[in-house]
C-alpha atoms as a PDB file:
ATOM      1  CA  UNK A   1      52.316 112.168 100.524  1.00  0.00           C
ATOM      2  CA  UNK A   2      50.536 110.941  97.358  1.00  0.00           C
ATOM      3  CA  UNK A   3      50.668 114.751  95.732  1.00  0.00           C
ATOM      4  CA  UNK A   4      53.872 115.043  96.756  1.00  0.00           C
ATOM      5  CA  UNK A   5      55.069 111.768  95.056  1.00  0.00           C
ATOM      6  CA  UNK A   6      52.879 113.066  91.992  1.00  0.00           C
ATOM      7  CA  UNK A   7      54.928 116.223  91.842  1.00  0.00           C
ATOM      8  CA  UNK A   8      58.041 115.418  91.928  1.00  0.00           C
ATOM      9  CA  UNK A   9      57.678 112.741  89.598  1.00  0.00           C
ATOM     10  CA  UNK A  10      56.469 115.408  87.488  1.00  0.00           C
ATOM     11  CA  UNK A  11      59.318 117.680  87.965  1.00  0.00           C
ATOM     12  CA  UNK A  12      61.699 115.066  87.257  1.00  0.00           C
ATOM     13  CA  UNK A  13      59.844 114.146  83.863  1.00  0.00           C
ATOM     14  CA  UNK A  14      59.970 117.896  82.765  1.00  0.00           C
ATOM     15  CA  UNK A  15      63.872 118.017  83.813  1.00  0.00           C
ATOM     16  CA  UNK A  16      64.609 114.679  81.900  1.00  0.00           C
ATOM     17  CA  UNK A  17      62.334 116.308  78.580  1.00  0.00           C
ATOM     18  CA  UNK A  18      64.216 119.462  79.207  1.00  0.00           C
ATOM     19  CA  UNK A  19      68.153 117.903  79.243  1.00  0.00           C
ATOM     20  CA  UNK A  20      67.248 114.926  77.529  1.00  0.00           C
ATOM     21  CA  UNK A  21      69.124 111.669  77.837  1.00  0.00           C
ATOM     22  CA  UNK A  22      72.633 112.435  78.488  1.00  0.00           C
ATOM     23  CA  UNK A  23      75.046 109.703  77.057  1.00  0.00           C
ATOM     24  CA  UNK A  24      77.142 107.623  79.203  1.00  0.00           C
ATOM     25  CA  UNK A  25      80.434 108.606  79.236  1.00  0.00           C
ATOM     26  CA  UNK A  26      82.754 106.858  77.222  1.00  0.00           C
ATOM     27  CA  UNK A  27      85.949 106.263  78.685  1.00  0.00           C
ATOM     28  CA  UNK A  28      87.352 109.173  76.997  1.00  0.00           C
ATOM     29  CA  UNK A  29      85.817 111.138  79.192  1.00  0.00           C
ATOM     30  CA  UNK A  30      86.636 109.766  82.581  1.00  0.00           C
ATOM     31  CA  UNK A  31      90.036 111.345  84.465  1.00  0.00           C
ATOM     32  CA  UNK A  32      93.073 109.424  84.859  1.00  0.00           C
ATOM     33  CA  UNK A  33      92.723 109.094  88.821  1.00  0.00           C
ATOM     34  CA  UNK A  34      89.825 106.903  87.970  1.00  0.00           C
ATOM     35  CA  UNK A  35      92.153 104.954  85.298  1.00  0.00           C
ATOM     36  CA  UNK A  36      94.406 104.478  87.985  1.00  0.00           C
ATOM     37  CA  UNK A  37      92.302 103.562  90.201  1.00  0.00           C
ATOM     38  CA  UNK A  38      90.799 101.180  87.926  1.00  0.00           C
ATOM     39  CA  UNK A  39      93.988  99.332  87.023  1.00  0.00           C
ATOM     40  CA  UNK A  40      94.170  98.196  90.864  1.00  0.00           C
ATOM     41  CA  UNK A  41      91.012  96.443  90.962  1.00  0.00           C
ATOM     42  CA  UNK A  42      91.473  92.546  92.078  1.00  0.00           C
ATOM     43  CA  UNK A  43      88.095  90.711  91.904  1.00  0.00           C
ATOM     44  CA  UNK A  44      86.349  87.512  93.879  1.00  0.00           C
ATOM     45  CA  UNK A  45      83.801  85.665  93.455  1.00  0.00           C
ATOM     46  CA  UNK A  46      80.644  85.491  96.034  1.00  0.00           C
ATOM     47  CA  UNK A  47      77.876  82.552  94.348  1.00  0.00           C
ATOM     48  CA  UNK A  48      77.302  83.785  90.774  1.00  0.00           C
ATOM     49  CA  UNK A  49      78.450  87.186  91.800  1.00  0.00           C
ATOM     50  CA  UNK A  50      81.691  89.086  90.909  1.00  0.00           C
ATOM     51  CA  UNK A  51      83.026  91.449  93.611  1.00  0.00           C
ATOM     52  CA  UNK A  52      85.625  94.389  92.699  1.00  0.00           C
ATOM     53  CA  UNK A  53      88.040  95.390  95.434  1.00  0.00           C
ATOM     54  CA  UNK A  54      91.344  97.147  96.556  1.00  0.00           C
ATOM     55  CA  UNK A  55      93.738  95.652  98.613  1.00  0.00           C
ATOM     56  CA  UNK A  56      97.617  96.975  99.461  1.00  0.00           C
ATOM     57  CA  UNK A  57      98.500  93.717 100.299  1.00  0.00           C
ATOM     58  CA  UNK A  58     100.846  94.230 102.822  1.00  0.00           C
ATOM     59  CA  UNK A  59     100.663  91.429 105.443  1.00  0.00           C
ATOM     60  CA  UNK A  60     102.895  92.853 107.752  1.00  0.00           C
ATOM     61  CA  UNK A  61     100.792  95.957 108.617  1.00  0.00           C
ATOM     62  CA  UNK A  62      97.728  96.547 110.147  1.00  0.00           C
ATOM     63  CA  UNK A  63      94.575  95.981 108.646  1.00  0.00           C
ATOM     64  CA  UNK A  64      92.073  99.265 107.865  1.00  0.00           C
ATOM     65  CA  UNK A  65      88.619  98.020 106.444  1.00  0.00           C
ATOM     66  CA  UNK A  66      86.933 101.177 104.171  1.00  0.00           C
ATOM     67  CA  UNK A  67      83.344 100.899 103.716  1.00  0.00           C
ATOM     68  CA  UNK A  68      81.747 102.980 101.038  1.00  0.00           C
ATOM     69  CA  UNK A  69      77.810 104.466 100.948  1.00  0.00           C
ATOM     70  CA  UNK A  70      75.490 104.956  98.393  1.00  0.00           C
ATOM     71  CA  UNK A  71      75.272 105.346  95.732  1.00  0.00           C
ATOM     72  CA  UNK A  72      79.445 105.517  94.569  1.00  0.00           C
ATOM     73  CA  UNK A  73      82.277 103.019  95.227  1.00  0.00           C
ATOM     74  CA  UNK A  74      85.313 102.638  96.998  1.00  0.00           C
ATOM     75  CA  UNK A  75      86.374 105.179  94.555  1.00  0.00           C
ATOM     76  CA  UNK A  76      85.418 107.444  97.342  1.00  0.00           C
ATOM     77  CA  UNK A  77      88.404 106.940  99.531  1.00  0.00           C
ATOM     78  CA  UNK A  78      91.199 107.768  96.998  1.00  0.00           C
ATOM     79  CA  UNK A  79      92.104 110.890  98.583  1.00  0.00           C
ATOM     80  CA  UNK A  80      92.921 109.254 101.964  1.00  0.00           C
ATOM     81  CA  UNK A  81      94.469 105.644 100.207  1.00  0.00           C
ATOM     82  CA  UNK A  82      97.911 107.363  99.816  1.00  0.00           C
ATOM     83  CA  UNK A  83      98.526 108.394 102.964  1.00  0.00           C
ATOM     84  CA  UNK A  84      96.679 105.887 104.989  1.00  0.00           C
ATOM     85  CA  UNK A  85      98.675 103.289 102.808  1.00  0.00           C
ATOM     86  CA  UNK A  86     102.249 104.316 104.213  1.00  0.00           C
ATOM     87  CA  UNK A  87     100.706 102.611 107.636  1.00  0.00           C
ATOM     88  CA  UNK A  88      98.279 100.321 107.140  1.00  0.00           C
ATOM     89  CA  UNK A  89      96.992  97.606 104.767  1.00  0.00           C
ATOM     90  CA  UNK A  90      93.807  98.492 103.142  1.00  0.00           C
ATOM     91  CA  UNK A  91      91.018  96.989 101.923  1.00  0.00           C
ATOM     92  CA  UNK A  92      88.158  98.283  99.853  1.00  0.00           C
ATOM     93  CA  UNK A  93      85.164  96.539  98.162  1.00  0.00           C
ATOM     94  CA  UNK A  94      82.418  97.886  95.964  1.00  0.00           C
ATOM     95  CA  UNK A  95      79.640  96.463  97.376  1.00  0.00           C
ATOM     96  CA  UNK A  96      77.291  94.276  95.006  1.00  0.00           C
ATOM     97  CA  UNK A  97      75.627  96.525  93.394  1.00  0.00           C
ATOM     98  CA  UNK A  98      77.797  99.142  93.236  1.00  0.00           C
ATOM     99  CA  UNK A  99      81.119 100.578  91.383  1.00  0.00           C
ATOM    100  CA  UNK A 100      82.749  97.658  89.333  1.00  0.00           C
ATOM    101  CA  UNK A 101      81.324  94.961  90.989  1.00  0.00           C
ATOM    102  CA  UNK A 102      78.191  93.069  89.805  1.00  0.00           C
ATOM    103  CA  UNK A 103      74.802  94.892  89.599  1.00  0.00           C
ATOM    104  CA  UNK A 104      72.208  91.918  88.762  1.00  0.00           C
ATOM    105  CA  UNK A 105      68.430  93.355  88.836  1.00  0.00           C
ATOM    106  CA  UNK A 106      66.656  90.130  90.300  1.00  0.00           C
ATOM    107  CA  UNK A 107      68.090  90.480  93.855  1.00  0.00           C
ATOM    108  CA  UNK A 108      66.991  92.284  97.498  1.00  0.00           C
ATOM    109  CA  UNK A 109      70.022  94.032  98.751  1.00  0.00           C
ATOM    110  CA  UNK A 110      69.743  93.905 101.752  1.00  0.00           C
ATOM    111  CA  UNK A 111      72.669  95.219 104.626  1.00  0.00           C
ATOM    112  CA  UNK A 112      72.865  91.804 106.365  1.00  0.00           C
ATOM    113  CA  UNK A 113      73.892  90.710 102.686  1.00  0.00           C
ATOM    114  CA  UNK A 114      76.248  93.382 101.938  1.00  0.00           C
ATOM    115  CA  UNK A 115      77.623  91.877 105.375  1.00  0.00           C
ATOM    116  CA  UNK A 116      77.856  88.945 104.448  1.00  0.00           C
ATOM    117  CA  UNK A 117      79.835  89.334 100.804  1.00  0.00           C
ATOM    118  CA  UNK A 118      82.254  91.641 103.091  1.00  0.00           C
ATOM    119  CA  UNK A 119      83.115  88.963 106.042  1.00  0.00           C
ATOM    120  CA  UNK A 120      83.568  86.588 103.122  1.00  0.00           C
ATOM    121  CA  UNK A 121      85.848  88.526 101.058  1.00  0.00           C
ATOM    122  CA  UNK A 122      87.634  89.173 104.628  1.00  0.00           C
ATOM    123  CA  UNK A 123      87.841  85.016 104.857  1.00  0.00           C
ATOM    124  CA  UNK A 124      89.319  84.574 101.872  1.00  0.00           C
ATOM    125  CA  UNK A 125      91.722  87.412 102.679  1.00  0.00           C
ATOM    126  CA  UNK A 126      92.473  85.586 105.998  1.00  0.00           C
ATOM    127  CA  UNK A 127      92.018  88.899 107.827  1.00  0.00           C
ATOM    128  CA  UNK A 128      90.218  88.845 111.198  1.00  0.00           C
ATOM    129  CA  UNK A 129      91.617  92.026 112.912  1.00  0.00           C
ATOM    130  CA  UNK A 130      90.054  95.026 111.324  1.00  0.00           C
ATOM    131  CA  UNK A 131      89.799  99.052 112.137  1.00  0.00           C
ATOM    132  CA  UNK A 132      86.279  99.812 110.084  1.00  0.00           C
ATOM    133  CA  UNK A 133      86.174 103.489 108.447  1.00  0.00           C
ATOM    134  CA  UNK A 134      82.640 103.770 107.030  1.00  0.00           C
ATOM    135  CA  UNK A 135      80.321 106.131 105.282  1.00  0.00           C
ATOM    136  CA  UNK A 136      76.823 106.894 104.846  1.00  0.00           C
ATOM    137  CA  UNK A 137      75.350 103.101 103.377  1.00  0.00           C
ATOM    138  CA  UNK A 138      78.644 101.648 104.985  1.00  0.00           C
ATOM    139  CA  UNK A 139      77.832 102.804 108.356  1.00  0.00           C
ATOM    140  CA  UNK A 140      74.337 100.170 108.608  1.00  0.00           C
ATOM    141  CA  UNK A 141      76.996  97.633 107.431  1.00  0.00           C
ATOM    142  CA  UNK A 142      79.332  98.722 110.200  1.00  0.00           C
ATOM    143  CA  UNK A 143      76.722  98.345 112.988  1.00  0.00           C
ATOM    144  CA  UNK A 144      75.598  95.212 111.449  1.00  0.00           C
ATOM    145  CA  UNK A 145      79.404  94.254 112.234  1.00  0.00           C
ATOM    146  CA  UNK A 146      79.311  95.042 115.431  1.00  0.00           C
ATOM    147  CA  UNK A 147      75.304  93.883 116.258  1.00  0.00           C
ATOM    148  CA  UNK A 148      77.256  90.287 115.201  1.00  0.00           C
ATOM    149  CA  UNK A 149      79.965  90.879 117.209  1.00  0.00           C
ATOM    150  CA  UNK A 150      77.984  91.261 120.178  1.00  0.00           C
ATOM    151  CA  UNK A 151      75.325  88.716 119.768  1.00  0.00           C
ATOM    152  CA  UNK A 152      78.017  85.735 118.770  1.00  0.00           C
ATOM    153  CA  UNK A 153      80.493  87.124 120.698  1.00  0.00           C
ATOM    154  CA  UNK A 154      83.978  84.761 120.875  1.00  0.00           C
ATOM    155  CA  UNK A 155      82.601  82.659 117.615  1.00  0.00           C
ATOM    156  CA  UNK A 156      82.339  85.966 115.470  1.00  0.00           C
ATOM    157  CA  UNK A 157      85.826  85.891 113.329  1.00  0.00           C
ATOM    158  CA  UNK A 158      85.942  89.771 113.300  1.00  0.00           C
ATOM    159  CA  UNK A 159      87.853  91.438 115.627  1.00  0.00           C
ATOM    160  CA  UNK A 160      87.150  95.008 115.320  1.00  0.00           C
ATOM    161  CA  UNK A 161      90.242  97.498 116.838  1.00  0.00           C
ATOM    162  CA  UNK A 162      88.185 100.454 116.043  1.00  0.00           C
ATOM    163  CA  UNK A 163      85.503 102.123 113.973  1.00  0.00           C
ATOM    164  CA  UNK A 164      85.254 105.436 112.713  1.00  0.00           C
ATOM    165  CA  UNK A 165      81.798 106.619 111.198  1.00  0.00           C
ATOM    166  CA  UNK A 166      80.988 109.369 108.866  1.00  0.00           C
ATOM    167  CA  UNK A 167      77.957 111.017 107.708  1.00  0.00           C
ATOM    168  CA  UNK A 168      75.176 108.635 107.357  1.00  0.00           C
ATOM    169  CA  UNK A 169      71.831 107.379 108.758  1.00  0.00           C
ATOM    170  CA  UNK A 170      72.471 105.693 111.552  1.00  0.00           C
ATOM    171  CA  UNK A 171      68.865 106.268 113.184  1.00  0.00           C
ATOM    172  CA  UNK A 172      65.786 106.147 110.670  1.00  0.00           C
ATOM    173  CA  UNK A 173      64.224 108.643 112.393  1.00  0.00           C
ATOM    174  CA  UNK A 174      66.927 111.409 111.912  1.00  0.00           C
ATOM    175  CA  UNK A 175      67.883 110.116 108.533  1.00  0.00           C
ATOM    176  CA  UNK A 176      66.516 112.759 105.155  1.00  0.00           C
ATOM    177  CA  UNK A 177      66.538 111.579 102.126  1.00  0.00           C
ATOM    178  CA  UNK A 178      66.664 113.716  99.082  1.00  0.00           C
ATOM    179  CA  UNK A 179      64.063 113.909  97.122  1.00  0.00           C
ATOM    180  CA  UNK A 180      65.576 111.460  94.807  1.00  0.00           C
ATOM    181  CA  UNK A 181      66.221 109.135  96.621  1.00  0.00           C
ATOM    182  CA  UNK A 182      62.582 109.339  98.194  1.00  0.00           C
ATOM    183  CA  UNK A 183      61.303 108.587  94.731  1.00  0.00           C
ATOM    184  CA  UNK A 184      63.365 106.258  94.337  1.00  0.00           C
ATOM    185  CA  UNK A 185      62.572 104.070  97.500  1.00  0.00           C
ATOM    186  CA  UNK A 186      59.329 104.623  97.127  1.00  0.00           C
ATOM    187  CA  UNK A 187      56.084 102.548  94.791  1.00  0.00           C
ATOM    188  CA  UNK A 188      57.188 104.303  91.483  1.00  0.00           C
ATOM    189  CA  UNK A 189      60.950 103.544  92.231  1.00  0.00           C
ATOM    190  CA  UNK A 190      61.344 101.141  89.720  1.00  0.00           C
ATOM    191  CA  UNK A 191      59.586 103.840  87.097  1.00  0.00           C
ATOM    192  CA  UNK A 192      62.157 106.271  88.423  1.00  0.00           C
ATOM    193  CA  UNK A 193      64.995 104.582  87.446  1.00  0.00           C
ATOM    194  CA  UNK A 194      64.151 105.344  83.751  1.00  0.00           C
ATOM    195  CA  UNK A 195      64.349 108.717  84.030  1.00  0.00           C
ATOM    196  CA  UNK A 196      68.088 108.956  85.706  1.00  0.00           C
ATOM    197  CA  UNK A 197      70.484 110.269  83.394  1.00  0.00           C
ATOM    198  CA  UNK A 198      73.859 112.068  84.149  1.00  0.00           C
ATOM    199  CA  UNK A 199      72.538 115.689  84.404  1.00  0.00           C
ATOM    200  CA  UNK A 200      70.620 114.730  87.134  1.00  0.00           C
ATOM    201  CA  UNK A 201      72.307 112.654  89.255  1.00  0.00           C
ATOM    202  CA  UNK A 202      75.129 115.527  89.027  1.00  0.00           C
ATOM    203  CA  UNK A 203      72.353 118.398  90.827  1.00  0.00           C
ATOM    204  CA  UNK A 204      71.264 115.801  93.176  1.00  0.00           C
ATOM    205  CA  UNK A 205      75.162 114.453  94.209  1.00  0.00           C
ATOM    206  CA  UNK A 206      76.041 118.327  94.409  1.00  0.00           C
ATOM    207  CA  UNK A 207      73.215 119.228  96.620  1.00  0.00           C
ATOM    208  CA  UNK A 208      74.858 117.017  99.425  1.00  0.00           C
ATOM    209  CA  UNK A 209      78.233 118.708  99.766  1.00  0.00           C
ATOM    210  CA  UNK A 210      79.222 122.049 100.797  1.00  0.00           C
ATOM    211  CA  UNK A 211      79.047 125.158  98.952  1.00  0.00           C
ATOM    212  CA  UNK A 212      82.785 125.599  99.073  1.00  0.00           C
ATOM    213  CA  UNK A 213      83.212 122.013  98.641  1.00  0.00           C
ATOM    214  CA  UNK A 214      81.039 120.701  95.886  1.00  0.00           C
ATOM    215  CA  UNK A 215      82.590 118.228  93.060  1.00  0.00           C
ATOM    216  CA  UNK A 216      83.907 119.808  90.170  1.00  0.00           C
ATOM    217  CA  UNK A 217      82.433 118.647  86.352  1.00  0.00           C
ATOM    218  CA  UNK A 218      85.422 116.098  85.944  1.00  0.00           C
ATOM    219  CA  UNK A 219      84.235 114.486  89.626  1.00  0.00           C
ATOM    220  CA  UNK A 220      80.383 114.511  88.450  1.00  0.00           C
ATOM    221  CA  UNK A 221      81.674 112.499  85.326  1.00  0.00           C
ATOM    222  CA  UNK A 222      83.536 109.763  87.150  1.00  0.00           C
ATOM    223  CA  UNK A 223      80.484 109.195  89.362  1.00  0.00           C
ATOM    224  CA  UNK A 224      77.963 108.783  86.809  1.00  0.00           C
ATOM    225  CA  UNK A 225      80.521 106.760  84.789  1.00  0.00           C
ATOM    226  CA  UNK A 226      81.193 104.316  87.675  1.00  0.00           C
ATOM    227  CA  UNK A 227      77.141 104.466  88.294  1.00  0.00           C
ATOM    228  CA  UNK A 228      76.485 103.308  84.859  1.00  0.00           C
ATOM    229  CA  UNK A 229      79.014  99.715  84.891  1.00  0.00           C
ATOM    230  CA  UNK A 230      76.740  97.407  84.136  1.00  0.00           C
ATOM    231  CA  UNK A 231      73.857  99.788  83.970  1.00  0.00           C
ATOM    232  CA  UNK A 232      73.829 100.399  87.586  1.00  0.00           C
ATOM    233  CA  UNK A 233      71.393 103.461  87.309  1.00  0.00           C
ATOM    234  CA  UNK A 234      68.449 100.706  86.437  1.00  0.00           C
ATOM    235  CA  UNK A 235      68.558  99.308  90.309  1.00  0.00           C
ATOM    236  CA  UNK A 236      69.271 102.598  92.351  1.00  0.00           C
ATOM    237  CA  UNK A 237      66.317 101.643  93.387  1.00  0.00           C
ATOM    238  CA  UNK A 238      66.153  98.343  94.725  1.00  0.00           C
ATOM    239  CA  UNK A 239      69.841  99.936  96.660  1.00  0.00           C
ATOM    240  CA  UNK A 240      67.538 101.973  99.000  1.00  0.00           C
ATOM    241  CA  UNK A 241      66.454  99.110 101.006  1.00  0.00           C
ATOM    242  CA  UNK A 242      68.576 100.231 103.447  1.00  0.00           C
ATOM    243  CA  UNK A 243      66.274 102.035 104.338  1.00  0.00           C
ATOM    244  CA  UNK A 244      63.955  99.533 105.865  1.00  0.00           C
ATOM    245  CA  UNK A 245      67.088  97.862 107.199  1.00  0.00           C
ATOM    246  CA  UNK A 246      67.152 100.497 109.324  1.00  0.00           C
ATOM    247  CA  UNK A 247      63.899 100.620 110.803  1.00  0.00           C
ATOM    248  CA  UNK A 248      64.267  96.748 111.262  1.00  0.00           C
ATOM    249  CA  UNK A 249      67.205  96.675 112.956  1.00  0.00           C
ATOM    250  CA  UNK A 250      66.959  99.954 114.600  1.00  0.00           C
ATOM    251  CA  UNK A 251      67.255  98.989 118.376  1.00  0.00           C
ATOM    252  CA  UNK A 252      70.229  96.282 117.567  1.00  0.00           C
ATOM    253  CA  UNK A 253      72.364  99.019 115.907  1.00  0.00           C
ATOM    254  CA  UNK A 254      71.944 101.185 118.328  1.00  0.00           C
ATOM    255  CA  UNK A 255      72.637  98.741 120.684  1.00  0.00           C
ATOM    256  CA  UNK A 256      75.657  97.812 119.207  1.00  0.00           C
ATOM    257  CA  UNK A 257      76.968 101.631 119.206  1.00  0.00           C
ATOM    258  CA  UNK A 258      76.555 102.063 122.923  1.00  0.00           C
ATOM    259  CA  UNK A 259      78.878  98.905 123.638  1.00  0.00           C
ATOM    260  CA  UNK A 260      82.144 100.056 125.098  1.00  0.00           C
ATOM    261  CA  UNK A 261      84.288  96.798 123.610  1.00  0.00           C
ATOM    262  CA  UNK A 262      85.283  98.939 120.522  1.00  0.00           C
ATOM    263  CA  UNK A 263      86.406 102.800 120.644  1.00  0.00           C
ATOM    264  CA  UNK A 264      84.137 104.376 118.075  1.00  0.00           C
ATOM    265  CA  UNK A 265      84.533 107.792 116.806  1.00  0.00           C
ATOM    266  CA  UNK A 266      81.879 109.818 114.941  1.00  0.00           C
ATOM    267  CA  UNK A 267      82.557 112.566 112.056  1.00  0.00           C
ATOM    268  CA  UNK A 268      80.082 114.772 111.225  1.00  0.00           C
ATOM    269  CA  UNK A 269      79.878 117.124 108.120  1.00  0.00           C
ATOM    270  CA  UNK A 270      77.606 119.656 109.498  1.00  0.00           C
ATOM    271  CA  UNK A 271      76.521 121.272 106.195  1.00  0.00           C
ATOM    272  CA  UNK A 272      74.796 117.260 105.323  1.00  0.00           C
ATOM    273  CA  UNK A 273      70.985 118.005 104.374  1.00  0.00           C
ATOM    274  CA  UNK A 274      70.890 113.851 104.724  1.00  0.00           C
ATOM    275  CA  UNK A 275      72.581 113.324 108.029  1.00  0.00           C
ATOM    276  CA  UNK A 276      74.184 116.598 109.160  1.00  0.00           C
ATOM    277  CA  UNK A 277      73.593 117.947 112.519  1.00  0.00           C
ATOM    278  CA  UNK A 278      70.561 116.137 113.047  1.00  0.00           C
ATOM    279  CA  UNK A 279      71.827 112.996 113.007  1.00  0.00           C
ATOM    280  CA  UNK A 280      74.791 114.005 115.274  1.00  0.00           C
ATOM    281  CA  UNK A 281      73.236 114.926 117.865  1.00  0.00           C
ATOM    282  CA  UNK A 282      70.786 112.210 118.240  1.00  0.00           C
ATOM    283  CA  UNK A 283      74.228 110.193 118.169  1.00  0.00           C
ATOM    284  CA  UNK A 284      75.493 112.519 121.335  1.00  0.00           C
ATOM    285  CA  UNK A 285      72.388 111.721 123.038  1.00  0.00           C
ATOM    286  CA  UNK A 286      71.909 108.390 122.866  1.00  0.00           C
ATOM    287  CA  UNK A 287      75.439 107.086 122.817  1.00  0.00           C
ATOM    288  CA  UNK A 288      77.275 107.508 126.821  1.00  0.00           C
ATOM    289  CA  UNK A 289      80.564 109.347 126.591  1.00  0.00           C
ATOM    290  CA  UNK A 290      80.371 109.694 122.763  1.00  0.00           C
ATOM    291  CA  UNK A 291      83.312 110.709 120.629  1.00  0.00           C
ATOM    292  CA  UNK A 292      82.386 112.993 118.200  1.00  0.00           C
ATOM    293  CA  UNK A 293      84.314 115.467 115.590  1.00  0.00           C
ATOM    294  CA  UNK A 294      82.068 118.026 113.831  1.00  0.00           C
ATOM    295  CA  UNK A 295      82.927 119.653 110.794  1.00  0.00           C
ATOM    296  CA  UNK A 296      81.256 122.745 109.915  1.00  0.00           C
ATOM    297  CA  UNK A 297      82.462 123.886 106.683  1.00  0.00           C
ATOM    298  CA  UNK A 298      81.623 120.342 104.577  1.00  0.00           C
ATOM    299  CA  UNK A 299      78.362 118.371 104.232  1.00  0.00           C
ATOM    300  CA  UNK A 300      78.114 114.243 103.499  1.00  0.00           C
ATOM    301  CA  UNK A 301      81.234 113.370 102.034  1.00  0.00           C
ATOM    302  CA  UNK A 302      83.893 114.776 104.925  1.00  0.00           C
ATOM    303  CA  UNK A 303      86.452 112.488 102.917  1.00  0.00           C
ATOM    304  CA  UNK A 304      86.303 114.000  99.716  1.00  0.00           C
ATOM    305  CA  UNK A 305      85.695 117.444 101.156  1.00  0.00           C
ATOM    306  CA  UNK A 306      88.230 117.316 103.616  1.00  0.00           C
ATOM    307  CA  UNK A 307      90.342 114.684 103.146  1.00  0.00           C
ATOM    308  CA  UNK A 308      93.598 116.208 105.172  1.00  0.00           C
ATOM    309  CA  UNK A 309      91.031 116.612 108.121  1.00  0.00           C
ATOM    310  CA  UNK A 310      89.984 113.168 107.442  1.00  0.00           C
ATOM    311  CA  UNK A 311      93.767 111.441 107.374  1.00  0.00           C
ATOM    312  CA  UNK A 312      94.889 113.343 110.868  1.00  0.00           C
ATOM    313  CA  UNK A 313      91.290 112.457 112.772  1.00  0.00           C
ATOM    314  CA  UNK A 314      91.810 108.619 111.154  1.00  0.00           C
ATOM    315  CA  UNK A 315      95.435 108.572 112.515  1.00  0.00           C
ATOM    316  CA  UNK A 316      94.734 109.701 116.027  1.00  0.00           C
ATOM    317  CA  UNK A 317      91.680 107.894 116.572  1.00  0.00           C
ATOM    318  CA  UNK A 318      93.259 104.654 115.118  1.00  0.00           C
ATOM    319  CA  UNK A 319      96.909 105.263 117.554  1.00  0.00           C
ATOM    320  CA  UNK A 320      94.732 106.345 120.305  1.00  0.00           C
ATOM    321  CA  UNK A 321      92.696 102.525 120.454  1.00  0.00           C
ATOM    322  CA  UNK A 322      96.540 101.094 120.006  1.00  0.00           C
ATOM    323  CA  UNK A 323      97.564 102.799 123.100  1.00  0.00           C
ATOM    324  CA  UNK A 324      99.978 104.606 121.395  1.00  0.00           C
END
């Protein structure tokens, strides 16, 4: 483990000698889908912390929830928000840490926080009935959802309609890391950090989609750009600890998958080298009667790879726990 750690660290610090420090990108550079996108932002305030989220704001509809993973935003569900919007009032936070919202460096980030900051920004939406879409990092905060929901039962203010999961680890021992993000989560993490410039993050990103899906240059630039508010690339590491959230909590998010109160439905990209068909069908296995939609053509981002397979699986899962 220890010559592998050595290795790759040296890889890395012949890549970064080899590109050298790529600039952030100046807004200049960044598309106008994340300008628009950008121009919608509300913000709140959780303790000294400033959130960034989306909301369509209309009351009147039903409430969808969109959870984002690691290490991007709610930027992430723009290819669905259209469509989804026509329907349903949505709501989308960058979780601290993350996209616009506040990145300090002096605090554990934890998924039982991340829960917290949500059901808070929920409160001060006065929303309680929610259908949960989630992704990779968003699932843990999904299951933390419903491990609450369970264990406090009528005094939890969440009432959850449905959930629908995508790509990510919800089982440490399934769960593969790239070799990033290994690094990154592990002693020399912090040292890491240093070495992260835009070149690399875009061959590590890439390596989790599909061949005949991957991000295009203009995509790659958004990321990073969104990465670097605030600097974000100097904590990626202290965002893995997720990781040991799952390994704590392992048997009360599992739990909390296997309870029939919500109808759950589980999309897998297959082509994920993270959590692709591994992952999937551990799920199968230990989850009774499991609903589960595998796509074999895309790898961890099924909503940015697929998003028109996305929007029709979202709609029919979502009218199907409505009875309609």
């Amino acid at each position: 483990m220890k010559k592998t750690l050595i290795a790759s660290l040296t890889l890395i610090v012949i890549a970064f000698l080899y590109t050298k420090l790529d600039k952030t990108p100046s807004i200049e550079n960044i598309s106008q889908s994340l300008l628009d996108w950008k121009s919608t932002e509300k913000t709140f305030r959780y303790r000294n912390h400033k959130l960034s989220y989306h909301d369509s704001g209309d009351t009147s509809k039903k409430v969808i929830v969109l959870i984002h993973g690691y290490p991007t935003s709610s930027y992430d569900w723009r290819l669905i928000w259209p469509e989804l919007n026509t329907n349903y009032r949505l709501i989308a936070m960058d979780m601290l840490g993350f996209g616009f919202s506040d990145k300090p460096d002096n605090i554990g980030y934890t998924i039982s926080m991340q829960t917290n900051i949500l059901e808070a920004l929920l409160k001060n939406l006065n929303v309680a009935n929610v259908n949960l879409i989630a992704h990779d990092y968003g699932d843990n905060v999904a299951q933390e959802i419903l491990a609450r929901n369970i264990e406090q039962k009528e005094k939890y203010f969440l009432k959850i309609e449905s959930l629908i999961l995508l790509n990510g680890g919800l089982f440490p021992e399934t769960h593969r890391p790239t070799t990033i993000q290994k690094l990154l989560s592990s002693p020399i993490g912090g040292t890491v950090t240093s070495f992260m410039n835009q070149t690399l993050f875009g061959k590590s990103f890439s390596k989790v989609f599909g061949p005949n899906t991957q991000p295009t240059q203009q995509e790659l630039i958004d990321q990073w750009y969104i990465i670097c508010h605030q600097k974000g690339y100097k904590i990626a590491d202290k965002l893995t600890h997720a990781s040991n959230d799952r390994k704590i909590n392992r048997e009360r998010w599992v739990s909390a998958l296997i309870s029939p109160k919500v109808p759950i439905l589980y999309i897998s990209g297959q082509l994920d080298p993270v959590t692709g068909s591994e992952t999937v069908e551990r799920y199968i296995e230990l989850v009774p009667n499991s609903n589960v939609i595998k796509l074999d053509s895309v790898g961890h981002f099924p909503q940015l790879e697929n998003p028109k397979k996305i929007l029709s699986k979202v709609n029919a899962h979502i009218r199907k726990s409505e009875g309609v």
